[in-house]
C-alpha atoms as a PDB file:
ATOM      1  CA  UNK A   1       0.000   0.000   0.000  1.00  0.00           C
ATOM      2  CA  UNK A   2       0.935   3.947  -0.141  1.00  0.00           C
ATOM      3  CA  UNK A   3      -0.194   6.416   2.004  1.00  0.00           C
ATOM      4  CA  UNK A   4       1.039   9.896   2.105  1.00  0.00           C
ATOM      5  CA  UNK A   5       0.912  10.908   6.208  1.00  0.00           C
ATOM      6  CA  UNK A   6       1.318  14.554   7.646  1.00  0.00           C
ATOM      7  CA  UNK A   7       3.479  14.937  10.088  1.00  0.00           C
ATOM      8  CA  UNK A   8       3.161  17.832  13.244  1.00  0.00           C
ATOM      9  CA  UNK A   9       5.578  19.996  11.428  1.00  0.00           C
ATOM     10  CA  UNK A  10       3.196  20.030   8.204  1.00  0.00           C
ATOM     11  CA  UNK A  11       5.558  18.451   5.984  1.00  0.00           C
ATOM     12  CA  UNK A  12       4.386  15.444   4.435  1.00  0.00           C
ATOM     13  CA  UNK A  13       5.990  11.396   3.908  1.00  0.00           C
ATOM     14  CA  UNK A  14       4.857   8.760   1.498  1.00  0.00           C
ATOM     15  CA  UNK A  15       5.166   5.486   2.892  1.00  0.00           C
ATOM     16  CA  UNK A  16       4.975   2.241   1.314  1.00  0.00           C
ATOM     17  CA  UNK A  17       4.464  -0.765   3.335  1.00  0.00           C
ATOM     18  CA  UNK A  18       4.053  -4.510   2.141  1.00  0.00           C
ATOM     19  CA  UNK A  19       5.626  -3.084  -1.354  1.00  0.00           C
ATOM     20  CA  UNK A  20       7.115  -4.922  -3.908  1.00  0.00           C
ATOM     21  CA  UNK A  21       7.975  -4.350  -7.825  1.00  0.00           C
ATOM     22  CA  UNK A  22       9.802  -5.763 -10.605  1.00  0.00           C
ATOM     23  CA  UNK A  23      13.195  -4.780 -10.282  1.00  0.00           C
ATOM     24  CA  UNK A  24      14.819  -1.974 -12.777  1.00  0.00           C
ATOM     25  CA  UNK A  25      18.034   0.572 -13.708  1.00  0.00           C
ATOM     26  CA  UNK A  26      17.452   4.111 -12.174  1.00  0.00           C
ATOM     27  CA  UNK A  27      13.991   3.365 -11.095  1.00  0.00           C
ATOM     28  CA  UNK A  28      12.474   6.912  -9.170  1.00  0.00           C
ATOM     29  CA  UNK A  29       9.260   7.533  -7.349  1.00  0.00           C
ATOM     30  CA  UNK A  30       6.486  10.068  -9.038  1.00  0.00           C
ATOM     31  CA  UNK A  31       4.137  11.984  -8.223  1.00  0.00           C
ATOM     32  CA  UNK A  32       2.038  13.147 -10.502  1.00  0.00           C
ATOM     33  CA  UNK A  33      -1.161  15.186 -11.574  1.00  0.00           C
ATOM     34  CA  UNK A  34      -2.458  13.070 -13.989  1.00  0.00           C
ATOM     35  CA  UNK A  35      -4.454   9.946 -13.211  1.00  0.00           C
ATOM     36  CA  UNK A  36      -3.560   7.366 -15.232  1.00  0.00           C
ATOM     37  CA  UNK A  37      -0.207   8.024 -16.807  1.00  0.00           C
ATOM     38  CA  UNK A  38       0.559   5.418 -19.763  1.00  0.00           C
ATOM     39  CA  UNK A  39       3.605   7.383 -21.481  1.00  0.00           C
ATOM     40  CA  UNK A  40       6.696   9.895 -20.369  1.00  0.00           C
ATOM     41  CA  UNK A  41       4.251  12.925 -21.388  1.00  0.00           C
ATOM     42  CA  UNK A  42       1.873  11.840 -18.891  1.00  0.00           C
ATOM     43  CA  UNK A  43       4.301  11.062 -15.665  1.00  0.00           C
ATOM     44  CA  UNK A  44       6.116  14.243 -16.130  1.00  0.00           C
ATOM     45  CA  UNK A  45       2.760  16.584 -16.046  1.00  0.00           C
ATOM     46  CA  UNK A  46       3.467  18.499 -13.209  1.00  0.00           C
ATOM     47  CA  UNK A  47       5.563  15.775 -11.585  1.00  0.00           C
ATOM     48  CA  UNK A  48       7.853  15.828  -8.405  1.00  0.00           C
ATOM     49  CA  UNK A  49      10.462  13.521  -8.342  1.00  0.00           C
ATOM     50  CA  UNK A  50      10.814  11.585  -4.977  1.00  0.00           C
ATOM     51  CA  UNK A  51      14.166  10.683  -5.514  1.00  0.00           C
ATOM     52  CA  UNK A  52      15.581   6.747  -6.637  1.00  0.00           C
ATOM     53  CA  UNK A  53      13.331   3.968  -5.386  1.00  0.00           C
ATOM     54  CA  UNK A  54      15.019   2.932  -2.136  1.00  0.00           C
ATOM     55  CA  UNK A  55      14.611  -1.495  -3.415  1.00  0.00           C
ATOM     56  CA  UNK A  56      12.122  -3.235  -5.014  1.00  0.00           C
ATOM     57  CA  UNK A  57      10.988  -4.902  -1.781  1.00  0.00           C
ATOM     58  CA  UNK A  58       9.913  -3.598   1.699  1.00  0.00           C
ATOM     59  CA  UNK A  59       8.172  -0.756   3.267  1.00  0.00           C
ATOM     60  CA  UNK A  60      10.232   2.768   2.551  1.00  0.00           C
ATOM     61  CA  UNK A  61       9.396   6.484   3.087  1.00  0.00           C
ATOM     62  CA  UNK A  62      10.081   9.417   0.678  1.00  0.00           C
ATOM     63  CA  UNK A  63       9.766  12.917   1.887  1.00  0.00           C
ATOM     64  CA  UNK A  64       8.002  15.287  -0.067  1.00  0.00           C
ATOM     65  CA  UNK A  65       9.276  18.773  -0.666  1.00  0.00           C
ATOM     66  CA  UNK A  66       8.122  21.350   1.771  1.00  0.00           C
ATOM     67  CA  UNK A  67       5.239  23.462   0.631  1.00  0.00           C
ATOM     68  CA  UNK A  68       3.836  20.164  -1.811  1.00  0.00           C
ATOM     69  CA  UNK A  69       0.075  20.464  -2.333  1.00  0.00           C
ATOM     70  CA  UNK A  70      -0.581  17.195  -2.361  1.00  0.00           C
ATOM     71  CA  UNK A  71      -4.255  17.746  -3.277  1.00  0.00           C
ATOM     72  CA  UNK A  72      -2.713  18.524  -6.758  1.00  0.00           C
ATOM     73  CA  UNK A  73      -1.421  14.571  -7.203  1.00  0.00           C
ATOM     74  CA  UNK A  74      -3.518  11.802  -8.077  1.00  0.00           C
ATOM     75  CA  UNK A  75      -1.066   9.088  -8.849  1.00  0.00           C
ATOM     76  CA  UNK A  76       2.444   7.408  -7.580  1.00  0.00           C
ATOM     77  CA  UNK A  77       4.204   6.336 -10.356  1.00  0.00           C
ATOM     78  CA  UNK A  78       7.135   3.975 -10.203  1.00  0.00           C
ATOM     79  CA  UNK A  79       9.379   5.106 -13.578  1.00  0.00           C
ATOM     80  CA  UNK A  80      12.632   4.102 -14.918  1.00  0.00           C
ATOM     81  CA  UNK A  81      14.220   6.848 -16.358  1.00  0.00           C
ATOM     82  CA  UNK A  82      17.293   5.650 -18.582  1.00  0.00           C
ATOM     83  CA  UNK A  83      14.346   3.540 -20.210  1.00  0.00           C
ATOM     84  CA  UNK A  84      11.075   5.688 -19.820  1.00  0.00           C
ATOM     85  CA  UNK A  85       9.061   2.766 -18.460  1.00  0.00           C
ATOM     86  CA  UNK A  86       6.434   2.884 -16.141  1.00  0.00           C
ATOM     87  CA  UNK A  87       7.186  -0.131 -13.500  1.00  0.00           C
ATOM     88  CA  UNK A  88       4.165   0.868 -11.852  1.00  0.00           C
ATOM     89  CA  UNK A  89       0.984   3.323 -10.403  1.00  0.00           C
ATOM     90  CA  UNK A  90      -1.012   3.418  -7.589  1.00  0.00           C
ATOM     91  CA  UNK A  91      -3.511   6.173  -7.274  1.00  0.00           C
ATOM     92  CA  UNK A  92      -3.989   9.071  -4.407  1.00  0.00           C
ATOM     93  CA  UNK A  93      -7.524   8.535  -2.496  1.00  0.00           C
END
């Protein structure tokens, strides 16, 4: 699962727990406006970049820039760069 939590300070982690994807070169966490990206176009539509996906396996946390809106994402995206290949979405609820 994902779950972006709030924290006291009012910054904001996403947190995946019980996660697990195929493994890939350069593979970074998205997130992204659009809600249902299928190409590059579509992941980089107002995207932030999370930094490089921490494994393939396990429960991680990415910090999101101070001062993200996050009621302007609707999808995680899971995207190898070198490659432009989605690995993998989940959307925002």
């Amino acid at each position: 699962s994902a779950t972006i939590y709030a924290l006291e300070d009012g910054s904001y982690v996403l947190r995946f727990e019980d996660f697990s994807v195929t493994n890939g070169p350069d593979l970074h966490v998205y997130l992204t406006s659009h809600p249902n990206p299928t190409s590059q176009a579509d992941v980089m539509q107002d995207a932030i970049d999370l930094g490089s996906l921490k494994g393939n396996v396990g429960s991680q946390n990415y910090v999101l820039p101070a001062g993200t809106d996050i009621s302007q994402f609707s999808t995680i995206v899971i995207y190898c760069q070198p490659f432009h290949v989605i690995f993998a979405t989940a959307s925002l609820a």
